[in-house]
Protein backbone atom coordinates (compact mmCIF):
# COMPACT_ATOMS: atom_id res chain seq x y z
CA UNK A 1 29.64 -170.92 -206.36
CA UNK A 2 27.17 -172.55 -203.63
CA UNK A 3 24.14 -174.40 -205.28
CA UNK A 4 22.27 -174.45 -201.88
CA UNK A 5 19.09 -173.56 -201.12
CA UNK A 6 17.66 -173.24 -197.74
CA UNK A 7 13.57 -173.96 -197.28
CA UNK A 8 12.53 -172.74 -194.06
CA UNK A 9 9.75 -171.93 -192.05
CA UNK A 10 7.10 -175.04 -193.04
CA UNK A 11 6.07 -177.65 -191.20
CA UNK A 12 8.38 -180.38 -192.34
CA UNK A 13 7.28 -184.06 -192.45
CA UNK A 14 10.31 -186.13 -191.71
CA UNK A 15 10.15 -190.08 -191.24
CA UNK A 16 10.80 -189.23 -187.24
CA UNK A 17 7.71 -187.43 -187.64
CA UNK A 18 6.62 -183.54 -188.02
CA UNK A 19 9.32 -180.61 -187.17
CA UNK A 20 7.37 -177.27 -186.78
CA UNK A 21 9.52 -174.13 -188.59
CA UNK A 22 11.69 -176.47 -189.77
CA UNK A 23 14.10 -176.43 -192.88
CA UNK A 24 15.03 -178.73 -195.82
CA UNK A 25 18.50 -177.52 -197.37
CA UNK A 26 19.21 -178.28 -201.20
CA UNK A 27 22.47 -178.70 -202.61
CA UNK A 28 22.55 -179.21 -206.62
CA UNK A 29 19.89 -182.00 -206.87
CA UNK A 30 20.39 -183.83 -203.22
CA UNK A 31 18.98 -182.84 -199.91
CA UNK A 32 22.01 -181.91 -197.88
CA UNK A 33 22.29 -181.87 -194.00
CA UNK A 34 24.01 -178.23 -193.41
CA UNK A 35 24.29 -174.72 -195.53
CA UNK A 36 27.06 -172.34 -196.25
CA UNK A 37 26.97 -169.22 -194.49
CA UNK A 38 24.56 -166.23 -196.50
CA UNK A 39 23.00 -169.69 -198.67
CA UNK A 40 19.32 -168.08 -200.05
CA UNK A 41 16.49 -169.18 -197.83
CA UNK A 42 12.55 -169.22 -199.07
CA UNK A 43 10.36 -168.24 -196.19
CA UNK A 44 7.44 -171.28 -196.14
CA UNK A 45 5.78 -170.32 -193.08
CA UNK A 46 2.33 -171.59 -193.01
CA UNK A 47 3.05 -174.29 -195.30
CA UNK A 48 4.29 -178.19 -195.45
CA UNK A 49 6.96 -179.87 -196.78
CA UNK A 50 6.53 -183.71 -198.21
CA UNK A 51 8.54 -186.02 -199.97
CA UNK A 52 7.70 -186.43 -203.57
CA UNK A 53 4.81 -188.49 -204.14
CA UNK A 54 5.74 -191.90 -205.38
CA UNK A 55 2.98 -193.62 -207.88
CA UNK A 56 3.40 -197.27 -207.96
CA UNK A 57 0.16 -197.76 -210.68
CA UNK A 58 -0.39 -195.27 -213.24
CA UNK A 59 -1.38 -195.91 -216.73
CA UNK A 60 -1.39 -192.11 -218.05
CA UNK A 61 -2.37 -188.38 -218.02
CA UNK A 62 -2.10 -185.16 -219.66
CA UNK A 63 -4.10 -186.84 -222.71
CA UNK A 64 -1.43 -189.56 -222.80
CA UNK A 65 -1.23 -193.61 -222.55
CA UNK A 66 1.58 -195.11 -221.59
CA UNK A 67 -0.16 -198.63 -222.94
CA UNK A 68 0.07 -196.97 -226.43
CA UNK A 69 1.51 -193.27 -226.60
CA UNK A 70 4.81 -192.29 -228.47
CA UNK A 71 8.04 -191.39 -226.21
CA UNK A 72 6.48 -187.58 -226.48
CA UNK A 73 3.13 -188.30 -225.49
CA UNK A 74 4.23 -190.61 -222.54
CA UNK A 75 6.91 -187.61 -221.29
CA UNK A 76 3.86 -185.62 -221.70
CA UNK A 77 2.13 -187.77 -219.18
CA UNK A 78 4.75 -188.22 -216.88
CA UNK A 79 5.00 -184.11 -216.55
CA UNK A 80 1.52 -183.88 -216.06
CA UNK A 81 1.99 -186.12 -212.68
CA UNK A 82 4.68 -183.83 -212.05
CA UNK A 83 2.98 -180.63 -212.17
CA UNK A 84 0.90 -182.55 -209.25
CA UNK A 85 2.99 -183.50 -206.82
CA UNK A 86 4.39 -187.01 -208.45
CA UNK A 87 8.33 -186.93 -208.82
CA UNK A 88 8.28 -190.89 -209.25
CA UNK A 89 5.91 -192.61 -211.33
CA UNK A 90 6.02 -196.59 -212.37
CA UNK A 91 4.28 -196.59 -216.21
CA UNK A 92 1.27 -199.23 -215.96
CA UNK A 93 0.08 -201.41 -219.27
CA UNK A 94 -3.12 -202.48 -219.61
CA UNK A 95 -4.14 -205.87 -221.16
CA UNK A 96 -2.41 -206.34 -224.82
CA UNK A 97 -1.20 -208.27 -227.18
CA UNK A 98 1.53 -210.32 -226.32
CA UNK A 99 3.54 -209.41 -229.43
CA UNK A 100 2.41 -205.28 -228.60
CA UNK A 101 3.10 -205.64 -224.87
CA UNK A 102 6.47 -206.84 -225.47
CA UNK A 103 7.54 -203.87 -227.59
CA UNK A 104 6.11 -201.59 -225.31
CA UNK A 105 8.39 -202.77 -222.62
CA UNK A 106 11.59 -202.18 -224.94
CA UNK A 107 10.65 -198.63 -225.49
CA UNK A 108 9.47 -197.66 -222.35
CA UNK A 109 12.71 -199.23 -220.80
CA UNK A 110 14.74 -196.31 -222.34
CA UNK A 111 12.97 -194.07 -220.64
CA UNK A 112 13.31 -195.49 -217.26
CA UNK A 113 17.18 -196.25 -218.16
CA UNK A 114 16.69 -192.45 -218.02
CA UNK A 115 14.94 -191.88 -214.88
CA UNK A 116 11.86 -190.35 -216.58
CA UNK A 117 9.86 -193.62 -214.86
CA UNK A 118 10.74 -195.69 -212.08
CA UNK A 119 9.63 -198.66 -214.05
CA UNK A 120 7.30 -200.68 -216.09
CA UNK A 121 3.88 -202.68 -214.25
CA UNK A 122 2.23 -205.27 -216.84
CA UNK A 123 -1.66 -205.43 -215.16
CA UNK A 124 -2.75 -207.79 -217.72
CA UNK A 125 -2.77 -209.82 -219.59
CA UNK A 126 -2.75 -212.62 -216.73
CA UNK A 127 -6.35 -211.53 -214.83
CA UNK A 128 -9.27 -213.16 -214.68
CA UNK A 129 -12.11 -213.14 -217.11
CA UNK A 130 -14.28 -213.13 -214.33
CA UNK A 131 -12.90 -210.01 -212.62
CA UNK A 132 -11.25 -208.13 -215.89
CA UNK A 133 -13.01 -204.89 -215.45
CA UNK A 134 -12.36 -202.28 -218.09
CA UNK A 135 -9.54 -204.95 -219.57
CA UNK A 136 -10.49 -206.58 -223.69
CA UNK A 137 -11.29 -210.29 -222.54
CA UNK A 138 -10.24 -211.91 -225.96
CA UNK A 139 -6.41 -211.17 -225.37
CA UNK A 140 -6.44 -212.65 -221.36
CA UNK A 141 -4.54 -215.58 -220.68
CA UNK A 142 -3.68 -217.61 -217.93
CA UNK A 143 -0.26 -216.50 -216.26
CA UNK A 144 1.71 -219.76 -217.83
CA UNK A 145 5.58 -218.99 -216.55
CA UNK A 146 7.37 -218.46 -220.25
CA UNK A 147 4.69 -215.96 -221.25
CA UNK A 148 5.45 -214.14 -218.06
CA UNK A 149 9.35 -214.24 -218.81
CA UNK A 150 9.00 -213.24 -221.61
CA UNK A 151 7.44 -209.76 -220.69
CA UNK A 152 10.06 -209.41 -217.93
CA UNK A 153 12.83 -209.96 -220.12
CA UNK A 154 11.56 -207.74 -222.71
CA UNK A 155 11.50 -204.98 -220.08
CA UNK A 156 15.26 -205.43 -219.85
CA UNK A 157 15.69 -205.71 -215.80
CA UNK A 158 13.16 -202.56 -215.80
CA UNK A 159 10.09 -204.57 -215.19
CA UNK A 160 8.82 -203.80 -211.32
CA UNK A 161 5.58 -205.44 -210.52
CA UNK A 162 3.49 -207.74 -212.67
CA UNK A 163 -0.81 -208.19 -211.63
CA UNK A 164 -1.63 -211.71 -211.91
CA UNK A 165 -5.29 -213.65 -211.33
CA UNK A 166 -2.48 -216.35 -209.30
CA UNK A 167 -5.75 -218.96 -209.15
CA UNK A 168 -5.40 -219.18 -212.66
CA UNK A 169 -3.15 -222.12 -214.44
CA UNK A 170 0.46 -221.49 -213.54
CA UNK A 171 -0.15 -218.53 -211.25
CA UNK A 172 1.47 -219.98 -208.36
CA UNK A 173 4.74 -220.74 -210.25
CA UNK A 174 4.73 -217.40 -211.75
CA UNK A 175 4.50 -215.89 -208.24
CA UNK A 176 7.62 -217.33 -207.66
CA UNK A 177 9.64 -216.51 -210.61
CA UNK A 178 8.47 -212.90 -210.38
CA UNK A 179 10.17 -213.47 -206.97
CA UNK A 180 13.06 -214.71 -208.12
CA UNK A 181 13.42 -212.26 -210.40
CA UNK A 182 13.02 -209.19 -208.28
CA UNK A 183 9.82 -207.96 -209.46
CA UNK A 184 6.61 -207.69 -207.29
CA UNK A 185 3.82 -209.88 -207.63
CA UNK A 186 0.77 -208.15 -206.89
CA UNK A 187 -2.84 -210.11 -206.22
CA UNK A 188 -5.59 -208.42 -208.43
CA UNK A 189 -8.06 -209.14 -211.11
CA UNK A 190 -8.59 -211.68 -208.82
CA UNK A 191 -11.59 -214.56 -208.42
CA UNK A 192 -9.54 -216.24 -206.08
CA UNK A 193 -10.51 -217.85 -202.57
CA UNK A 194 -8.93 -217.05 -199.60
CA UNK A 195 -7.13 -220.32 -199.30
CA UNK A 196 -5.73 -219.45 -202.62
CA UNK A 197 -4.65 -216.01 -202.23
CA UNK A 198 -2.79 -217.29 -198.71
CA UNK A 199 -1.24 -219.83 -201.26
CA UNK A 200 -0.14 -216.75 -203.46
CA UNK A 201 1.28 -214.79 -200.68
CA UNK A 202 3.26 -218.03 -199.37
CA UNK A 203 4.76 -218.34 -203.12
CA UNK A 204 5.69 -214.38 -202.60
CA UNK A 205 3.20 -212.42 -203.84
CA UNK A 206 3.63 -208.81 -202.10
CA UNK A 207 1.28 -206.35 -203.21
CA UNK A 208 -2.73 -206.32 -203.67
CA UNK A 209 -3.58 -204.52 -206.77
CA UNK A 210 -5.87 -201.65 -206.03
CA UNK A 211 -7.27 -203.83 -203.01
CA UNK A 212 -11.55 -204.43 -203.29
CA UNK A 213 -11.68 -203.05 -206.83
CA UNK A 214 -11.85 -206.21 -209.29
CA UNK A 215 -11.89 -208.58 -206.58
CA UNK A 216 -14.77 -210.60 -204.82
CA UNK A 217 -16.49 -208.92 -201.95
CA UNK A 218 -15.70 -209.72 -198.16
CA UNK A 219 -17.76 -212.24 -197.23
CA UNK A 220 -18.45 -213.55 -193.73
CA UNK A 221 -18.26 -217.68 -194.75
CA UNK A 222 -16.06 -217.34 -197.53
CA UNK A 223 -13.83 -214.25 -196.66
CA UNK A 224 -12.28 -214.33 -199.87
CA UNK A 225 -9.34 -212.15 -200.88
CA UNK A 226 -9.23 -209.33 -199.42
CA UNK A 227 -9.32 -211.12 -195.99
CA UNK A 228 -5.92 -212.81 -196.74
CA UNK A 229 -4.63 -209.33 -197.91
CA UNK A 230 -5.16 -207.43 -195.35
CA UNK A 231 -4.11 -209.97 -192.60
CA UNK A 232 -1.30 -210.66 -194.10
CA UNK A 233 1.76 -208.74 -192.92
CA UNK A 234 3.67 -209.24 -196.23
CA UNK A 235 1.11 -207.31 -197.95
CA UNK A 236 1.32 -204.06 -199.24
CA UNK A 237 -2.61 -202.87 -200.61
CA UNK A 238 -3.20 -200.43 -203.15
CA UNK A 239 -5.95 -197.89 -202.40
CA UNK A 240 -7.29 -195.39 -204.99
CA UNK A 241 -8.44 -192.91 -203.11
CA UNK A 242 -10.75 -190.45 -205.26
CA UNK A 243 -13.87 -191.09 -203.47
CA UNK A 244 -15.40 -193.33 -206.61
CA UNK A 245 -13.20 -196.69 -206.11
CA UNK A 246 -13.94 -196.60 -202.70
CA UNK A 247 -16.26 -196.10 -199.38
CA UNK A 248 -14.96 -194.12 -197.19
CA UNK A 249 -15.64 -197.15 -194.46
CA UNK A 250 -13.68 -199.38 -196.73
CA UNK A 251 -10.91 -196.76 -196.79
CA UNK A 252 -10.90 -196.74 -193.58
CA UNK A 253 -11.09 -200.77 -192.76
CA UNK A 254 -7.93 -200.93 -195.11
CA UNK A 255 -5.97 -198.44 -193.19
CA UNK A 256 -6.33 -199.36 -189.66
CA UNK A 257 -6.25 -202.84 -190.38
CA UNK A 258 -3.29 -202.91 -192.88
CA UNK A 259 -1.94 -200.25 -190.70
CA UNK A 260 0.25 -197.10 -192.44
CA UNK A 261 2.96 -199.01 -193.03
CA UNK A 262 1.39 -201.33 -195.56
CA UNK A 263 -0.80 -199.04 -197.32
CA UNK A 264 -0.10 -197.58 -200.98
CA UNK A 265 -1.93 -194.74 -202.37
CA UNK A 266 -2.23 -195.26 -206.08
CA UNK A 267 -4.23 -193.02 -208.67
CA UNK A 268 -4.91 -196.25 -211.45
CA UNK A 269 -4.78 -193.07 -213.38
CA UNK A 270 -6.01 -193.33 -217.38
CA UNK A 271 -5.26 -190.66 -220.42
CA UNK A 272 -8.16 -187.93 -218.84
CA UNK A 273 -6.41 -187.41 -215.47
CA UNK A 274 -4.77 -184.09 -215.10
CA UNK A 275 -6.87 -183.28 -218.45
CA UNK A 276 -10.79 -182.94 -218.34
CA UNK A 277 -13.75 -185.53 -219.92
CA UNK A 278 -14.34 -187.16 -222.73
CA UNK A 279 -13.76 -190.09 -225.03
CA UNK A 280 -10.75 -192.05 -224.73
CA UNK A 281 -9.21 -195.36 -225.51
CA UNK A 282 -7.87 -197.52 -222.86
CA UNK A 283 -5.86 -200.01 -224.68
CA UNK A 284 -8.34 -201.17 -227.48
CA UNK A 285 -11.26 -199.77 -225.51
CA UNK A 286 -13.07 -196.87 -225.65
CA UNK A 287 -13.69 -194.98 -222.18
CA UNK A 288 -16.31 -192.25 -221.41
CA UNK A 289 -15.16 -189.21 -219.03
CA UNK A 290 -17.71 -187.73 -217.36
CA UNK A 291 -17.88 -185.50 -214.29
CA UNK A 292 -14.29 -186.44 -213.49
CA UNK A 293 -15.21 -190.54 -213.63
CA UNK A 294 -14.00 -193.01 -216.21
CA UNK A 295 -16.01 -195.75 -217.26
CA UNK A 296 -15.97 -198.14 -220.42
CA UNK A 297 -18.25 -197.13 -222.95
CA UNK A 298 -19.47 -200.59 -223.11
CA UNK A 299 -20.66 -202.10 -220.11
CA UNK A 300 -20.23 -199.32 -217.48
CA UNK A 301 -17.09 -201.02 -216.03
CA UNK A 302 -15.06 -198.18 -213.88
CA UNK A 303 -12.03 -197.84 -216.11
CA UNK A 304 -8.70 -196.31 -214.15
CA UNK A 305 -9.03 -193.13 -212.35
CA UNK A 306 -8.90 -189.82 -213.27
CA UNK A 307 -7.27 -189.21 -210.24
CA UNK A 308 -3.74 -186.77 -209.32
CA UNK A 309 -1.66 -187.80 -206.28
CA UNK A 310 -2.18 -184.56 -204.50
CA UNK A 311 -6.08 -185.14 -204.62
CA UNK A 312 -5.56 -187.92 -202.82
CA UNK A 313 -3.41 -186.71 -200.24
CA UNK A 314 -5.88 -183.97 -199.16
CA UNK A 315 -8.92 -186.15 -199.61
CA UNK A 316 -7.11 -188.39 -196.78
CA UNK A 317 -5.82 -185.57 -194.38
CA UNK A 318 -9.16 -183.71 -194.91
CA UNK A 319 -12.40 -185.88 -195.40
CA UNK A 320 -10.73 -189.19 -194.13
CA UNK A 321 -8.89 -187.20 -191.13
CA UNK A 322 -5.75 -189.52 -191.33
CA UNK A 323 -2.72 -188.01 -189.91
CA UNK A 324 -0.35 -186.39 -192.37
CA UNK A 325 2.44 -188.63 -191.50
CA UNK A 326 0.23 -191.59 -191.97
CA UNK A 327 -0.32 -190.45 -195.45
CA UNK A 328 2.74 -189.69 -196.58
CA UNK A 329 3.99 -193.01 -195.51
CA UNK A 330 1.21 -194.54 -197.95
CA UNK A 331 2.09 -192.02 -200.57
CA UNK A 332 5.60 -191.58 -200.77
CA UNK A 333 7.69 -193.90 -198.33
CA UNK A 334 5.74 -197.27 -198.84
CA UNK A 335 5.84 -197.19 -203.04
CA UNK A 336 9.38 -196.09 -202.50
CA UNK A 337 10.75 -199.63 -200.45
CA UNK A 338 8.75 -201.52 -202.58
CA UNK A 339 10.01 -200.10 -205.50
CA UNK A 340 13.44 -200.57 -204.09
CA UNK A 341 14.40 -196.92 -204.75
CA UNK A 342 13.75 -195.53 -200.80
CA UNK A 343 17.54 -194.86 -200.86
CA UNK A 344 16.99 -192.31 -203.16
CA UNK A 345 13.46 -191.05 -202.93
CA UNK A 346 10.30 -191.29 -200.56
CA UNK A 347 11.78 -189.14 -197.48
CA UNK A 348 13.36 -185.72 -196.95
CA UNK A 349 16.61 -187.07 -195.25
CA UNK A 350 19.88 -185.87 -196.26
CA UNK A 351 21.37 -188.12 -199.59
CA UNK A 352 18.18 -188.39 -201.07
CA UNK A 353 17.39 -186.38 -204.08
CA UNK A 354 15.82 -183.54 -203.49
CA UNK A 355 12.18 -184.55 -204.73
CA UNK A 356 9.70 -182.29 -202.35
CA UNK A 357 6.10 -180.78 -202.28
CA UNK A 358 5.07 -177.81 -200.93
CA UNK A 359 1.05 -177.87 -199.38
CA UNK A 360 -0.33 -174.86 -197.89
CA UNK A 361 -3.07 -175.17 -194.92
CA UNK A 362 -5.57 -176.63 -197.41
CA UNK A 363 -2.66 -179.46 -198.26
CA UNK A 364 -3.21 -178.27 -202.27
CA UNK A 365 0.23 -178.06 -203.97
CA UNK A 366 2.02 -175.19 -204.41
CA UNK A 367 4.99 -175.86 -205.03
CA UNK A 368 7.24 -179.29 -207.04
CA UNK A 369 10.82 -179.43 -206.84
CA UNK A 370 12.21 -182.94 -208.47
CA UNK A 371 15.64 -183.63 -208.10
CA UNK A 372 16.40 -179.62 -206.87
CA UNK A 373 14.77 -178.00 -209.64
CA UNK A 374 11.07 -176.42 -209.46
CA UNK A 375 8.84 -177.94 -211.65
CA UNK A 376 5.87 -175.66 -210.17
CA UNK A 377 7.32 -172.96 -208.16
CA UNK A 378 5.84 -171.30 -205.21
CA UNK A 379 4.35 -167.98 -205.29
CA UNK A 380 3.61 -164.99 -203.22
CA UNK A 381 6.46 -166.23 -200.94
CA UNK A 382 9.53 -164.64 -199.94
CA UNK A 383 12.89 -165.22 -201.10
CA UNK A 384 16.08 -163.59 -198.97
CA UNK A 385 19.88 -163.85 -198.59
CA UNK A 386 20.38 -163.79 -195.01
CA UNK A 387 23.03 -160.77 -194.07
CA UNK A 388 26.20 -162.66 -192.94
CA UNK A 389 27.62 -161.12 -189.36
């Protein structure tokens, strides 16, 4: 018996670009390029179709950590992405002990062995003191090359991107073993200059951790970081784009200078996302939750995001009026190649699994499908088998 299904009728967002009353086909758990004769077909008119959202930087939700959460709790977080629009998510750590951090990286291996996470990202513990924000200063070190092996090897080849301060003792030489080793280096928690973030980059450094946020400002005699980042064509930045991280202005600098192809939407999510205020721990510190904004209970310091991927996608179709190709390039296709899974995931093209969203008008999800089953499942729209002549 056929496993296809046919999804017609939306506004489909493919890589070439946007095909009005247009159709995805599903065959098992792959996007296929044709259907058998009298295959089911949803009607989706007045809706979109997008790739699966791809979250590069994500330290929890649902109530969950994946710094310190068992196996259930962090499955727990990973659906609540899901239920948002996020069929690939990289599990962040915060800033541990070395020790703790380590054995975090064995277990959470399993579960990307699995494919329940795309991966592990270690922000911490080599940031700077001086730009740590809501990170416990008394366990950062400087990014000495063993110390950084060793959290790499403890992840067991499932280690994807590492933050580093690379100003710091032995940040250069880490840059380029994290290069070696296939893992991103990303530029964040940063008090570097801008002549030492272009050394950074020139070691191999690829990515600029949630780009602004824990950084110094742009400044007209010493440009500082984010200068070099954004210049830079073998930069990817990180945006978190819930309206609190970031001015609009700045959101908008980023994008048309970076361009689409180098921007990654990121939620920096913490335990509250997907799950209301509060108090929470992030790590060994506590975090206040209020009025959807997380911030350490001492000192103020913005702590994460409480943010979902599909808040961010309509924040940047509707109040930053970027074109819906644009963002799903940042959200879904750009994670994806650095990630090194765009074979698989970040596009609706035929081989890929089938990982899509469904937005209506007002781009707010309605429906999930990951890997050709629906996690949320639309409503109110109608299913037929077409009559065969």
């Amino acid at each position: 018996m056929s496993d296809h299904k046919v999804l017609a009728g939306a506004r489909v967002v493919l890589p070439t670009g946007i095909v009005e009353n247009g159709r995805v086909i599903v065959d098992g758990g792959r996007i296929a390029g044709s259907a058998p004769e009298g295959a089911p077909v949803l009607d989706l008119a007045g809706h979109w179709l997008v790739p699966g959202f791809v979250d590069m930087h994500n330290h929890g939700g649902g109530g969950a950590s994946f710094t310190s959460g068992t196996v259930d709790e962090v499955l727990k977080g990973v659906h609540t992405h899901r239920l948002h629009g996020t069929t690939t998510v990289v599990a962040s750590f915060v800033t541990g002990d070395m020790d703790f951090l380590t054995a975090r990286a064995g277990l959470l291996s399993e579960l990307a062995e699995q494919g329940e996470i795309a991966g592990l990202h270690f922000e911490g513990p080599f940031i700077s003191p001086c730009r740590k924000g809501a990170h416990d200063e008394t366990l950062l070190r400087d990014p000495h090359p063993a110390d950084v092996r060793k959290l790499i090897d403890a992840a067991r080849g499932r280690a994807r991107m590492v933050t580093l301060a690379t100003e710091l003792p032995g940040g250069i030489d880490s840059v380029r073993l994290l290069a070696e080793h296939g893992v991103i280096a990303a530029i964040g928690h940063t008090d570097a200059s801008y002549e030492q973030t272009v050394e950074a980059i020139d070691a191999g450094a690829t990515v600029a951790t949630h780009l602004y946020n824990a950084m110094p400002g742009l400044g007209h005699r010493a440009p500082g970081p984010i200068a070099a980042l954004l210049e830079d064509e073998r930069i990817t930045v990180e945006l978190i784009n819930d309206g609190t991280h970031l001015h609009p202005a700045a959101l908008e600098l980023a994008f048309h200078h970076a361009g689409p192809e180098r921007v990654a939407f990121i939620t920096d999510a913490m335990d509250a996302a997907g799950f209301g205020d509060g108090r929470y721990m992030l790590g060994p510190l506590e975090v206040e939750v209020k009025d959807s904004v997380a911030r350490l209970v001492e000192g103020g310091s913005i702590a994460g995001s409480t943010l979902t991927l599909d808040r961010a996608f309509k924040r940047a179709a509707t109040v930053d009026r970027l074109p819906v190709e644009s963002v799903v390039q940042a959200i879904s296709a750009n994670p994806a190649r650095l990630l090194g899974v765009y074979d698989r995931v970040g596009s609706l093209e035929p081989g890929k699994d089938a990982d899509i969203v469904v937005l209506d008008d007002a781009f707010d999800v309605k429906g999930v499908m990951r890997r050709g089953e629906w996690i949320v499942a639309p409503q109110g729209v109608a299913a037929r088998v077409p009559q065969n002549a």
